[in-house]
PDB file of N, CA and C in Angstrom:
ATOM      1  N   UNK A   1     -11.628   7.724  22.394  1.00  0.00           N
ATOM      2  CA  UNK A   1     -11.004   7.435  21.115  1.00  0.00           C
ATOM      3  C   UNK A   1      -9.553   7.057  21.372  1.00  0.00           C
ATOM      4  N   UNK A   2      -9.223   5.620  20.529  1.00  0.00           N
ATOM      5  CA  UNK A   2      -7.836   5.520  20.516  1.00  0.00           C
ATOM      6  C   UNK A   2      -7.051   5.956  19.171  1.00  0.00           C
ATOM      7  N   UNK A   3      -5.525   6.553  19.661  1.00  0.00           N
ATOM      8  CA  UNK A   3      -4.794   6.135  18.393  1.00  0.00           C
ATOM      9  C   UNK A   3      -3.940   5.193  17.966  1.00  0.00           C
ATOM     10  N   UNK A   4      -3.595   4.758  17.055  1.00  0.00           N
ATOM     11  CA  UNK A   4      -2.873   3.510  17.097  1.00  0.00           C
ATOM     12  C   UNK A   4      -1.467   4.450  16.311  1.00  0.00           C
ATOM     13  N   UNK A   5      -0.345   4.684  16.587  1.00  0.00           N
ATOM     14  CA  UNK A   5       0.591   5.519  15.907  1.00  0.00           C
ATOM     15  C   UNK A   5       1.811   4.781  15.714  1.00  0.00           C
ATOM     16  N   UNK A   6       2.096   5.040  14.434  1.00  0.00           N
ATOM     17  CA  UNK A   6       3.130   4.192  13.820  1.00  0.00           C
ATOM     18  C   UNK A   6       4.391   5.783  13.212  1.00  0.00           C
ATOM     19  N   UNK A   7       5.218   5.531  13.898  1.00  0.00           N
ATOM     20  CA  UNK A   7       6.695   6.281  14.030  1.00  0.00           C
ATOM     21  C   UNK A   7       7.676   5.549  12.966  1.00  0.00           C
ATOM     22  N   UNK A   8       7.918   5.786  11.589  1.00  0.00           N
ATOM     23  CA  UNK A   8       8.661   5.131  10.789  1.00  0.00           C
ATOM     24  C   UNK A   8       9.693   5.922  10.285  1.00  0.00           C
ATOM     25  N   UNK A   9      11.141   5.165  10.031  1.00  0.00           N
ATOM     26  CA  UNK A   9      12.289   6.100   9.570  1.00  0.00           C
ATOM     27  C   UNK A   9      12.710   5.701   8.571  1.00  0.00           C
ATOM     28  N   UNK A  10      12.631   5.446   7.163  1.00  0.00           N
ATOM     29  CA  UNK A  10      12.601   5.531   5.755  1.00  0.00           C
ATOM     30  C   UNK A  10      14.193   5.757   5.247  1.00  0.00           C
ATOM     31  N   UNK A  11      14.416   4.856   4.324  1.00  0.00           N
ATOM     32  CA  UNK A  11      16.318   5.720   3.995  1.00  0.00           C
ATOM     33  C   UNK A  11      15.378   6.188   2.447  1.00  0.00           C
ATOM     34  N   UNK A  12      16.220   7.309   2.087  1.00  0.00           N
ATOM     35  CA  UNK A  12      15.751   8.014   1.644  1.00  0.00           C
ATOM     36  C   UNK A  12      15.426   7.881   0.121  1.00  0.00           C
ATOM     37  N   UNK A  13      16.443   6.711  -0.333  1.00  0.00           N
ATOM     38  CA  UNK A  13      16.625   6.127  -1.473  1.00  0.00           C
ATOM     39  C   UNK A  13      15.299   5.467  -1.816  1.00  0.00           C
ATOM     40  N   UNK A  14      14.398   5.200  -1.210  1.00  0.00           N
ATOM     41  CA  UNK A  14      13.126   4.536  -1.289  1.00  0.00           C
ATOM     42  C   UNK A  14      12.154   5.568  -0.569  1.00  0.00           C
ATOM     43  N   UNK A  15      12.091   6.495  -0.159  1.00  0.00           N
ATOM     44  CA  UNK A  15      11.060   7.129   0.373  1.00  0.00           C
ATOM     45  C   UNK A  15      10.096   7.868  -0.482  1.00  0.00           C
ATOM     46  N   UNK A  16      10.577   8.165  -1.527  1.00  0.00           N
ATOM     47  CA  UNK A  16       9.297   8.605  -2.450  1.00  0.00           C
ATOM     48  C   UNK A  16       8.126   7.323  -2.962  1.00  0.00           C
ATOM     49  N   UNK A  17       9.227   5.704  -2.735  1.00  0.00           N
ATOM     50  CA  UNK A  17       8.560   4.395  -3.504  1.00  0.00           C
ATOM     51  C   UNK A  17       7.337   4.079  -2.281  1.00  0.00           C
ATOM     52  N   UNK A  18       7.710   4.558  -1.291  1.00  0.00           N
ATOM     53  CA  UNK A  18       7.499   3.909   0.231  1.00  0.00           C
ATOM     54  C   UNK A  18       5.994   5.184   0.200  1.00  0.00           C
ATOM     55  N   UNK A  19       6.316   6.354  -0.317  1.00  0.00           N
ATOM     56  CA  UNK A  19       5.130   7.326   0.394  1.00  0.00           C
ATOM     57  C   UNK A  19       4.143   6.989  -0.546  1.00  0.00           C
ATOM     58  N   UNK A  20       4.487   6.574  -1.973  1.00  0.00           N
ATOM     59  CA  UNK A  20       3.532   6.122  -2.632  1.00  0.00           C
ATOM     60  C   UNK A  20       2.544   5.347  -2.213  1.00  0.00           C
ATOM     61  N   UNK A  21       3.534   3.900  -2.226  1.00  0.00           N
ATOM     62  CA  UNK A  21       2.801   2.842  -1.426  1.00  0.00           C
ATOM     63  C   UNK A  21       1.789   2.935  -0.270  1.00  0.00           C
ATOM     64  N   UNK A  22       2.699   3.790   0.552  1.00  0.00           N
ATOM     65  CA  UNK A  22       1.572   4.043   1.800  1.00  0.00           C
ATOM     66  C   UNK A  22       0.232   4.877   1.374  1.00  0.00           C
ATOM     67  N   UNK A  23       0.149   5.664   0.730  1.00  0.00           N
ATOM     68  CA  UNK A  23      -0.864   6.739   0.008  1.00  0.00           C
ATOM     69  C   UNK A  23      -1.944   5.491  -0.465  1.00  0.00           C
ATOM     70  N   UNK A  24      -1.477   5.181  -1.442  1.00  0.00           N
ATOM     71  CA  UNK A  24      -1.962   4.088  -2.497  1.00  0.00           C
ATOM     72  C   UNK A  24      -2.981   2.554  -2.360  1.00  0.00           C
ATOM     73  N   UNK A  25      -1.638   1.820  -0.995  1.00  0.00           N
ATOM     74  CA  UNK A  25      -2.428   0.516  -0.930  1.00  0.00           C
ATOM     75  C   UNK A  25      -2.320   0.421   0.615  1.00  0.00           C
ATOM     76  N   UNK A  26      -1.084   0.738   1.616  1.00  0.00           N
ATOM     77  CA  UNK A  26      -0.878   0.490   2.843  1.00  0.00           C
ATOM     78  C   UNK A  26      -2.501   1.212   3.836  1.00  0.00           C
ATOM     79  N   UNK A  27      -2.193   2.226   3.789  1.00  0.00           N
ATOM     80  CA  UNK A  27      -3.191   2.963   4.246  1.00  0.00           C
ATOM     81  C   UNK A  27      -4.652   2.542   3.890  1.00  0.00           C
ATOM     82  N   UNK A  28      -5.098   2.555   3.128  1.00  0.00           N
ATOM     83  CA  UNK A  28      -6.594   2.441   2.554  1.00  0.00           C
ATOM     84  C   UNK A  28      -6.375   0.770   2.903  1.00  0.00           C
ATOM     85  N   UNK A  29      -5.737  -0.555   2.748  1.00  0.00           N
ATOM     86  CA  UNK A  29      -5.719  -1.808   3.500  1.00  0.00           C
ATOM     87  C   UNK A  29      -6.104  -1.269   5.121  1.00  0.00           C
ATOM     88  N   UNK A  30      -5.399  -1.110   5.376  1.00  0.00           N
ATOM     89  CA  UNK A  30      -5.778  -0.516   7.415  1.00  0.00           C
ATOM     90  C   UNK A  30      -7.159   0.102   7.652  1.00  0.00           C
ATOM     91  N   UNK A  31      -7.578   1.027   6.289  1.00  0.00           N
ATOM     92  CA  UNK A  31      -8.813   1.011   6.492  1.00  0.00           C
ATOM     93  C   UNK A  31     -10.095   0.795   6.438  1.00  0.00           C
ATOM     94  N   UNK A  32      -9.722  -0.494   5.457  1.00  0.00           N
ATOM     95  CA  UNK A  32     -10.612  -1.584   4.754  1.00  0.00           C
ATOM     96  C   UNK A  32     -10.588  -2.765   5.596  1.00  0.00           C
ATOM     97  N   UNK A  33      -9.878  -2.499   7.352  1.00  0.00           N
ATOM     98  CA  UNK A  33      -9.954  -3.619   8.204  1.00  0.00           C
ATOM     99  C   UNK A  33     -11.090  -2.892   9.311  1.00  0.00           C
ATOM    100  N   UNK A  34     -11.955  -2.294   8.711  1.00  0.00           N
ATOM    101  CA  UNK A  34     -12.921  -1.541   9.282  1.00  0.00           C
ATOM    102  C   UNK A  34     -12.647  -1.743  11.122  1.00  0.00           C
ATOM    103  N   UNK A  35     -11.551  -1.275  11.574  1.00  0.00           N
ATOM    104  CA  UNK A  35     -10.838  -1.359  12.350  1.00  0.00           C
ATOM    105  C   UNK A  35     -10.363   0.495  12.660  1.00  0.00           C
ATOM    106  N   UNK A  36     -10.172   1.132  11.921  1.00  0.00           N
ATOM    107  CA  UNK A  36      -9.842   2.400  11.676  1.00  0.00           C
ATOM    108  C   UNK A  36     -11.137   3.413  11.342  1.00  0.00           C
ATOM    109  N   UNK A  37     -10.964   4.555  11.532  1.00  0.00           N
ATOM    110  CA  UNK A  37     -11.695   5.671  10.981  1.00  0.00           C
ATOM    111  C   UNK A  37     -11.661   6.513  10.454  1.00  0.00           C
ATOM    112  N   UNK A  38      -9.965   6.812  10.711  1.00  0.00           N
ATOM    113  CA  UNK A  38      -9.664   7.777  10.146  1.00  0.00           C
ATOM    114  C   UNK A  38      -7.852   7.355  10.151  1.00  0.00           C
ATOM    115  N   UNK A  39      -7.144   8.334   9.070  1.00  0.00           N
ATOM    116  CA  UNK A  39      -5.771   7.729   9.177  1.00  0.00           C
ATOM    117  C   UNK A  39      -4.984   9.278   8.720  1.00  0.00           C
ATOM    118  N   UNK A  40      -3.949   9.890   9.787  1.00  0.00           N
ATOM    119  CA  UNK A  40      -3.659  10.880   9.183  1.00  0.00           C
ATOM    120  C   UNK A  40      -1.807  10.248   9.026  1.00  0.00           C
ATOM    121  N   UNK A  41      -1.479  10.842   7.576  1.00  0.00           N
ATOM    122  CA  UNK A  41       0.232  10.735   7.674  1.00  0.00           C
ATOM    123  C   UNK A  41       0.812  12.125   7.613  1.00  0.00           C
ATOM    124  N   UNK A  42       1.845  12.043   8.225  1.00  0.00           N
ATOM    125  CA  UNK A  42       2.447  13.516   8.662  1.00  0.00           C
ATOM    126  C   UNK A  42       3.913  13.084   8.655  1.00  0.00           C
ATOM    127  N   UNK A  43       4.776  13.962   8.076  1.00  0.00           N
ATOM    128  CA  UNK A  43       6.310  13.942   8.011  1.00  0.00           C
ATOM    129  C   UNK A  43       6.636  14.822   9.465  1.00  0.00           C
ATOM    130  N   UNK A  44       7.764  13.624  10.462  1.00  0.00           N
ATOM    131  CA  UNK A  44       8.181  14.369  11.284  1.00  0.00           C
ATOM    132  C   UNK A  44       9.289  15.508  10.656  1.00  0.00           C
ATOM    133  N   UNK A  45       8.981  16.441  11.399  1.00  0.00           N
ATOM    134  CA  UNK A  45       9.861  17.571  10.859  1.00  0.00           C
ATOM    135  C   UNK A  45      11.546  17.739  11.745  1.00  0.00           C
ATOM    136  N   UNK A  46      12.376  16.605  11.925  1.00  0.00           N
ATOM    137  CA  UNK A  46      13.545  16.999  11.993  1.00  0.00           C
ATOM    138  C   UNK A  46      14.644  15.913  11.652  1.00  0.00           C
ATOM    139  N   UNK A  47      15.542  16.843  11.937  1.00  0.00           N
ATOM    140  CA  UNK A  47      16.886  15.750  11.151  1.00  0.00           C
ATOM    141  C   UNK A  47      17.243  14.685  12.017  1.00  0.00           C
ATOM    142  N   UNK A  48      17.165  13.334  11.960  1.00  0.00           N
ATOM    143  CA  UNK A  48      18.024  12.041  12.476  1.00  0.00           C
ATOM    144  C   UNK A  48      19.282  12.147  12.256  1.00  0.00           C
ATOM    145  N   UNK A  49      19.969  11.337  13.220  1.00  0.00           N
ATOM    146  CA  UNK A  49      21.351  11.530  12.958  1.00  0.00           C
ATOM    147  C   UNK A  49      21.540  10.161  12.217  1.00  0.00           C
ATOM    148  N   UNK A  50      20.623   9.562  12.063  1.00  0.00           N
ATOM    149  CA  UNK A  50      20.766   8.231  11.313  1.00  0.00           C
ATOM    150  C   UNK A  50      20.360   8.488  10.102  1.00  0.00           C
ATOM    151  N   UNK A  51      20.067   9.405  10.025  1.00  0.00           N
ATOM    152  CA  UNK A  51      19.657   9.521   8.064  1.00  0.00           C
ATOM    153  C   UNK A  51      18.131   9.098   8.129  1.00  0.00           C
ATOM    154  N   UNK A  52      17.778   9.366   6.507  1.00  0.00           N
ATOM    155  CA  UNK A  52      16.579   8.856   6.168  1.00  0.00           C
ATOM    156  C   UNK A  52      15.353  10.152   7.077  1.00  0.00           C
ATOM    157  N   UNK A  53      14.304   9.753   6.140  1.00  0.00           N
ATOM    158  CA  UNK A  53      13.195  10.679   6.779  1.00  0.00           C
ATOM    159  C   UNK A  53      12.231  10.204   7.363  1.00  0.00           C
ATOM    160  N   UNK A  54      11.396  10.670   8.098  1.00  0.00           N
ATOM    161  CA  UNK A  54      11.056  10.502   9.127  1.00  0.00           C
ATOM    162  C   UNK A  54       9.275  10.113   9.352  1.00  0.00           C
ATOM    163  N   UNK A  55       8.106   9.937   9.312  1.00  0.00           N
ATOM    164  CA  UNK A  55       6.762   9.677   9.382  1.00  0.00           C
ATOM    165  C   UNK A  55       5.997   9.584  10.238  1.00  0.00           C
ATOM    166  N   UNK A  56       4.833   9.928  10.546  1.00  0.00           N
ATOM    167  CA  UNK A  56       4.105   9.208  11.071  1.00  0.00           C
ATOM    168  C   UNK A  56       2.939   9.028  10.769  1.00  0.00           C
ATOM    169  N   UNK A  57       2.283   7.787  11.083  1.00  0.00           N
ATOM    170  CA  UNK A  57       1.143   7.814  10.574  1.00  0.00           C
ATOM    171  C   UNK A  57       0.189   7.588  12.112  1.00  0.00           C
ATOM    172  N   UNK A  58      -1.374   8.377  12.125  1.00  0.00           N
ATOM    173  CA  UNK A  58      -1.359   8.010  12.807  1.00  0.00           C
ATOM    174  C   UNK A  58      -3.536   7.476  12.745  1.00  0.00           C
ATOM    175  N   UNK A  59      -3.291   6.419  12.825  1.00  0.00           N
ATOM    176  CA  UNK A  59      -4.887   5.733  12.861  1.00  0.00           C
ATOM    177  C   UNK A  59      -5.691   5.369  14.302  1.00  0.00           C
ATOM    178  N   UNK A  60      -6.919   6.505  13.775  1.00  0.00           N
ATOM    179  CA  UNK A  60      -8.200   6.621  14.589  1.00  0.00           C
ATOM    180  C   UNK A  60      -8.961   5.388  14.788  1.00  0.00           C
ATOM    181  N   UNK A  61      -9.496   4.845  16.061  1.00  0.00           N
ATOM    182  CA  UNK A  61     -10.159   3.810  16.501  1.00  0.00           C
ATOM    183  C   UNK A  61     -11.221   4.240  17.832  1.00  0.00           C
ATOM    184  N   UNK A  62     -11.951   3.939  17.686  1.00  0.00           N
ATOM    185  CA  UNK A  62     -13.028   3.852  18.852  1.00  0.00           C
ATOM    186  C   UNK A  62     -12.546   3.254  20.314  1.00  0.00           C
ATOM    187  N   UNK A  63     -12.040   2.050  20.447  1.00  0.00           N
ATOM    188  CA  UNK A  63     -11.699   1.535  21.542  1.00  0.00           C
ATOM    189  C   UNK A  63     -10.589   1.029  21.653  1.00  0.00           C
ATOM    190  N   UNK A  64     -10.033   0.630  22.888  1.00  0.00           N
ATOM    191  CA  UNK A  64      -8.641   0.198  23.150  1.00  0.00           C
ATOM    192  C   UNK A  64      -9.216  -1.515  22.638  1.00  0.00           C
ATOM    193  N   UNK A  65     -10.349  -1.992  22.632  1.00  0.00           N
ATOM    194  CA  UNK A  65     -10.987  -3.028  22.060  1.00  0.00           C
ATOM    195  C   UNK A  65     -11.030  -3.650  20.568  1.00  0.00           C
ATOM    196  N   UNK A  66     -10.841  -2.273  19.902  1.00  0.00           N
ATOM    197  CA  UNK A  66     -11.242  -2.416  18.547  1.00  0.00           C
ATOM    198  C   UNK A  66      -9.741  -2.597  18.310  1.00  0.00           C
ATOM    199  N   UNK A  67      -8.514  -1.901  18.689  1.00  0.00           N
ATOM    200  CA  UNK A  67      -6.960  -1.786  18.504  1.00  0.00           C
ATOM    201  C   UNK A  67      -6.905  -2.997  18.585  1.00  0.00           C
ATOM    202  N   UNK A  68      -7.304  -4.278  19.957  1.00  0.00           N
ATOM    203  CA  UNK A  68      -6.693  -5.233  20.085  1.00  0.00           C
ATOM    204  C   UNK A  68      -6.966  -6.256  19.172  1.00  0.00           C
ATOM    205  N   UNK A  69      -8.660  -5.854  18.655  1.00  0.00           N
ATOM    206  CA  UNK A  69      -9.330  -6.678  17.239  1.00  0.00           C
ATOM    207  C   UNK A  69      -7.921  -6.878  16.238  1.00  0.00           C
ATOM    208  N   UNK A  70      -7.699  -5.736  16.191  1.00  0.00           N
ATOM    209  CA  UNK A  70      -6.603  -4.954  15.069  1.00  0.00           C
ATOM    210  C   UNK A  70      -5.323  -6.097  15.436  1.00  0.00           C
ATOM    211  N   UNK A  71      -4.817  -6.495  16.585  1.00  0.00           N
ATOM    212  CA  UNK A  71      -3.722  -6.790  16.549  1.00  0.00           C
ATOM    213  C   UNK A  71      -3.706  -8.178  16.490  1.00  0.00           C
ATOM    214  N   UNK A  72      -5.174  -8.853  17.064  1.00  0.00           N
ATOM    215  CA  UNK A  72      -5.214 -10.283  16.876  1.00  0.00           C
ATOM    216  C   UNK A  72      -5.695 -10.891  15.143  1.00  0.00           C
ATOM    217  N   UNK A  73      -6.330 -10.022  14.716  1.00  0.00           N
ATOM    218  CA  UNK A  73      -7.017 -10.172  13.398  1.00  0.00           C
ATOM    219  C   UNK A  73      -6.372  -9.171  11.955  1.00  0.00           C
ATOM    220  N   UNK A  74      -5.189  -8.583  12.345  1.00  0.00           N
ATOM    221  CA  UNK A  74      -4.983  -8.468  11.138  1.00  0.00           C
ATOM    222  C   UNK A  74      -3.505  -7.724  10.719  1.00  0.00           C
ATOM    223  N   UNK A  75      -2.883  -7.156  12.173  1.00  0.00           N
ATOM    224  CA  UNK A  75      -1.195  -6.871  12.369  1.00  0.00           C
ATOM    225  C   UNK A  75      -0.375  -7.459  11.497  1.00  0.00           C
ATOM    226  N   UNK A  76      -0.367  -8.960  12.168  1.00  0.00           N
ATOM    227  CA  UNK A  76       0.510  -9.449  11.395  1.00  0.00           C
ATOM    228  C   UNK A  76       0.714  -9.634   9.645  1.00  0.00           C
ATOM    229  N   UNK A  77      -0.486  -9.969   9.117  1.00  0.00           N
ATOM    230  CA  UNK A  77      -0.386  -9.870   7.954  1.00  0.00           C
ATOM    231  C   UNK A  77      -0.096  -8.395   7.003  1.00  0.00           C
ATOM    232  N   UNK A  78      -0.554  -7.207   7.858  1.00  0.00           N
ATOM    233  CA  UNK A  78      -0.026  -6.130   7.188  1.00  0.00           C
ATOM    234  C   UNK A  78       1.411  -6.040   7.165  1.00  0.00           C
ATOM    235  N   UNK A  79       1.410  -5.998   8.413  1.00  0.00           N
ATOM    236  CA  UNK A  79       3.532  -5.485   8.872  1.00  0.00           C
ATOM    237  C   UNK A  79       3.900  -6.640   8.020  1.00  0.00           C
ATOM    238  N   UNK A  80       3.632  -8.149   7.573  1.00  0.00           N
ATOM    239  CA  UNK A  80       4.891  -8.837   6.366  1.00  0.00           C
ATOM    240  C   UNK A  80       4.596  -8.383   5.206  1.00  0.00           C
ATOM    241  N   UNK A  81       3.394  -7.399   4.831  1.00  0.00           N
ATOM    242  CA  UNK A  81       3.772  -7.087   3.423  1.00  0.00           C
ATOM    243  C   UNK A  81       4.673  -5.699   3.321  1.00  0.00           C
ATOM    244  N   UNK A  82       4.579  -4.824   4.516  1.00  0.00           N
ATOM    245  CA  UNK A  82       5.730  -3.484   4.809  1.00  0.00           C
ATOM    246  C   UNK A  82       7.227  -4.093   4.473  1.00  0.00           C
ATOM    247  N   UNK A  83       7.096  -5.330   5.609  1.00  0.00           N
ATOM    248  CA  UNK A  83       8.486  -6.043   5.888  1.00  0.00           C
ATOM    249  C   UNK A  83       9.003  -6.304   4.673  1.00  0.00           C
ATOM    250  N   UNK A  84       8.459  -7.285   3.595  1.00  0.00           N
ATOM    251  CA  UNK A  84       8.554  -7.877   2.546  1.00  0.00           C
ATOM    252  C   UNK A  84       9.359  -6.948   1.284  1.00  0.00           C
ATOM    253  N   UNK A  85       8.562  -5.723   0.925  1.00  0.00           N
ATOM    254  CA  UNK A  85       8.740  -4.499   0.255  1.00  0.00           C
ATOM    255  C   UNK A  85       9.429  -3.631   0.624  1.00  0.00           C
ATOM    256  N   UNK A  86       9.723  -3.493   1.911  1.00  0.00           N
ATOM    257  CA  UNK A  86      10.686  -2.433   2.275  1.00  0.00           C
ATOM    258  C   UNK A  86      12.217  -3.094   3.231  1.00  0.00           C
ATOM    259  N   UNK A  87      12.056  -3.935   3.194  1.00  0.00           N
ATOM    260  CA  UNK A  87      13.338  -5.327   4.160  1.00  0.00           C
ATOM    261  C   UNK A  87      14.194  -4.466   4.357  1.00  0.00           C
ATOM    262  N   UNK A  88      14.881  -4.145   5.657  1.00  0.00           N
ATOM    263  CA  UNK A  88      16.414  -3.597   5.892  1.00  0.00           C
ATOM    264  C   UNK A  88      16.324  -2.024   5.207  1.00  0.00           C
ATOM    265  N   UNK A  89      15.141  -1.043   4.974  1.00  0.00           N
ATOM    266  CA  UNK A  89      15.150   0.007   4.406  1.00  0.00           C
ATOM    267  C   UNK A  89      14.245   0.822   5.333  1.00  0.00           C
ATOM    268  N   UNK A  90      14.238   0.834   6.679  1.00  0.00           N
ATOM    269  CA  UNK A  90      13.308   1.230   7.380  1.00  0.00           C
ATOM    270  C   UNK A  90      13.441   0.661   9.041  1.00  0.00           C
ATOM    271  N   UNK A  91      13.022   1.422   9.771  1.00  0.00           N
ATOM    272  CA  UNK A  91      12.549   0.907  11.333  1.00  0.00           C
ATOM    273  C   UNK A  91      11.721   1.848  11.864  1.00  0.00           C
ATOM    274  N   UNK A  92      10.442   1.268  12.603  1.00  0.00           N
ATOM    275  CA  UNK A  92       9.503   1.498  13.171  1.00  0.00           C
ATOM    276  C   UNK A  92       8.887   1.019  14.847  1.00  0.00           C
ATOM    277  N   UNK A  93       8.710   2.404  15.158  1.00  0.00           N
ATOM    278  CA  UNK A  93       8.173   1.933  16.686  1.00  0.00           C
ATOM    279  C   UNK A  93       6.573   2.425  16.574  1.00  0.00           C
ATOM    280  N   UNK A  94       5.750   1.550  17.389  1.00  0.00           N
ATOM    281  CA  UNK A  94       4.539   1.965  17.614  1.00  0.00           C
ATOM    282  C   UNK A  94       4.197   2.304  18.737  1.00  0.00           C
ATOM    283  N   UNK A  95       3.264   3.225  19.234  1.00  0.00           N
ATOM    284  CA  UNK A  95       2.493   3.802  20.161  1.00  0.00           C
ATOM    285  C   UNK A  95       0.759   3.925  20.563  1.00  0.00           C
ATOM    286  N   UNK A  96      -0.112   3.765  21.190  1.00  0.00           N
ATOM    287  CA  UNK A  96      -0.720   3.836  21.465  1.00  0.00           C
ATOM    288  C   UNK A  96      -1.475   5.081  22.125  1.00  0.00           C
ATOM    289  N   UNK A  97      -2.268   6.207  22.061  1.00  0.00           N
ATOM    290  CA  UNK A  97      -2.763   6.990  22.490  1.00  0.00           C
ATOM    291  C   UNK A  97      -3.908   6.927  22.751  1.00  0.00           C
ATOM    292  N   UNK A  98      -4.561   7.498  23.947  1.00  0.00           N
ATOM    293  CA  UNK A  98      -5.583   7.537  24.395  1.00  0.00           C
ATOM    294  C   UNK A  98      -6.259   8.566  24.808  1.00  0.00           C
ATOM    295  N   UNK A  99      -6.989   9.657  23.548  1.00  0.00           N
ATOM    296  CA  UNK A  99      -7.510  10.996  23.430  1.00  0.00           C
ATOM    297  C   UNK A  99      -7.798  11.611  25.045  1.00  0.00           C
ATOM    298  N   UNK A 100      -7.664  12.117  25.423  1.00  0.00           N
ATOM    299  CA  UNK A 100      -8.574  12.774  26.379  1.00  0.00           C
ATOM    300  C   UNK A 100      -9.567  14.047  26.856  1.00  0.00           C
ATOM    301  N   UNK A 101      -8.800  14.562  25.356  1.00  0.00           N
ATOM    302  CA  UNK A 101      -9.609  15.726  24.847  1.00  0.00           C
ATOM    303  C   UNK A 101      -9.209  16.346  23.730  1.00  0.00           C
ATOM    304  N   UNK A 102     -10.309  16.753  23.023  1.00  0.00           N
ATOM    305  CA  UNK A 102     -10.260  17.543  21.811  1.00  0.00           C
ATOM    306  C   UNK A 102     -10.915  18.612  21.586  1.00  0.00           C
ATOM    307  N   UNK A 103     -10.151  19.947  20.944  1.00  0.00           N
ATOM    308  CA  UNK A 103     -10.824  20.912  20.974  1.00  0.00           C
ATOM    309  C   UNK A 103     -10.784  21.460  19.218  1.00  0.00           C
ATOM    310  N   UNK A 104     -11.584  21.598  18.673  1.00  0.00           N
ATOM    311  CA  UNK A 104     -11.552  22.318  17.518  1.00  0.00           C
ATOM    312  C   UNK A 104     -11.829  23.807  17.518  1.00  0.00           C
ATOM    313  N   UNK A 105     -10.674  24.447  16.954  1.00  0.00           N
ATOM    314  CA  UNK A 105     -11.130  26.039  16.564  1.00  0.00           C
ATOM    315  C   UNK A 105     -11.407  26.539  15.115  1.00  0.00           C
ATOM    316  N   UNK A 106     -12.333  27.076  15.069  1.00  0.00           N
ATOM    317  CA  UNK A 106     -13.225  27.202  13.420  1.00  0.00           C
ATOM    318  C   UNK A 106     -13.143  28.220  13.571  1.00  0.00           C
ATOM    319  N   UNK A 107     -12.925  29.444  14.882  1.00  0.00           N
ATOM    320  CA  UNK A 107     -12.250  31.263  14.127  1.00  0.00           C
ATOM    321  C   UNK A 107     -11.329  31.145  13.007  1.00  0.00           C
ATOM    322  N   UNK A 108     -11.722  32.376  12.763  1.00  0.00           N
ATOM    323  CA  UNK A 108     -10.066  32.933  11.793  1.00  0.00           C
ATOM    324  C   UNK A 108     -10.041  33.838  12.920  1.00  0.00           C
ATOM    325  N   UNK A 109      -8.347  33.724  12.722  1.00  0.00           N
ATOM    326  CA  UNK A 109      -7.802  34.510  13.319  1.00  0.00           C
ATOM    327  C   UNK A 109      -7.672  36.340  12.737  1.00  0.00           C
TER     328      UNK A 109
END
């Protein structure tokens, strides 16, 4: 399993417009490029010295194959509608992961 992880830093003045969006139409688009499987978003938990808060999102894929589907068939058109709506209110790095193991625990502690 790959992840495809997107690291975004939000000014804050738009981050409630921005988490919407992503909830709403960003997210569920990424996964209507039946490209994804799963998509988790998570607030990094610390302070920038640049301001603004912090994200990540991070989307489940089967293969390092299916990611590259992703980047020839449908990247670009997502990132200009981010770009478009959020211009100069944001910067983002992406990452790539490549599971190597997973363990689930279903005790209670």
């Amino acid at each position: 399993m790959y992840i495809y992880n997107v690291t975004i830093n939000i000014e804050e003045s738009v981050a409630k417009k921005w988490l919407n969006w992503m909830q709403e139409v960003h997210i569920p688009e990424m996964l209507a490029t039946g490209k994804f499987f799963e998509a988790k978003l998570c607030q990094v938990m610390i302070e920038e010295e640049m301001g603004g808060l912090t994200y990540s999102i991070q989307y489940s894929t089967e293969s390092k194959e299916t990611l590259e589907r992703y980047y020839i068939e449908n990247a670009d058109k997502l990132r200009q509608k981010t770009s478009k709506l959020f211009q100069g209110k944001f910067v983002a790095f992406r990452t790539e992961l490549n599971m190597i193991h997973h363990i689930k625990n279903f005790e209670k502690s």
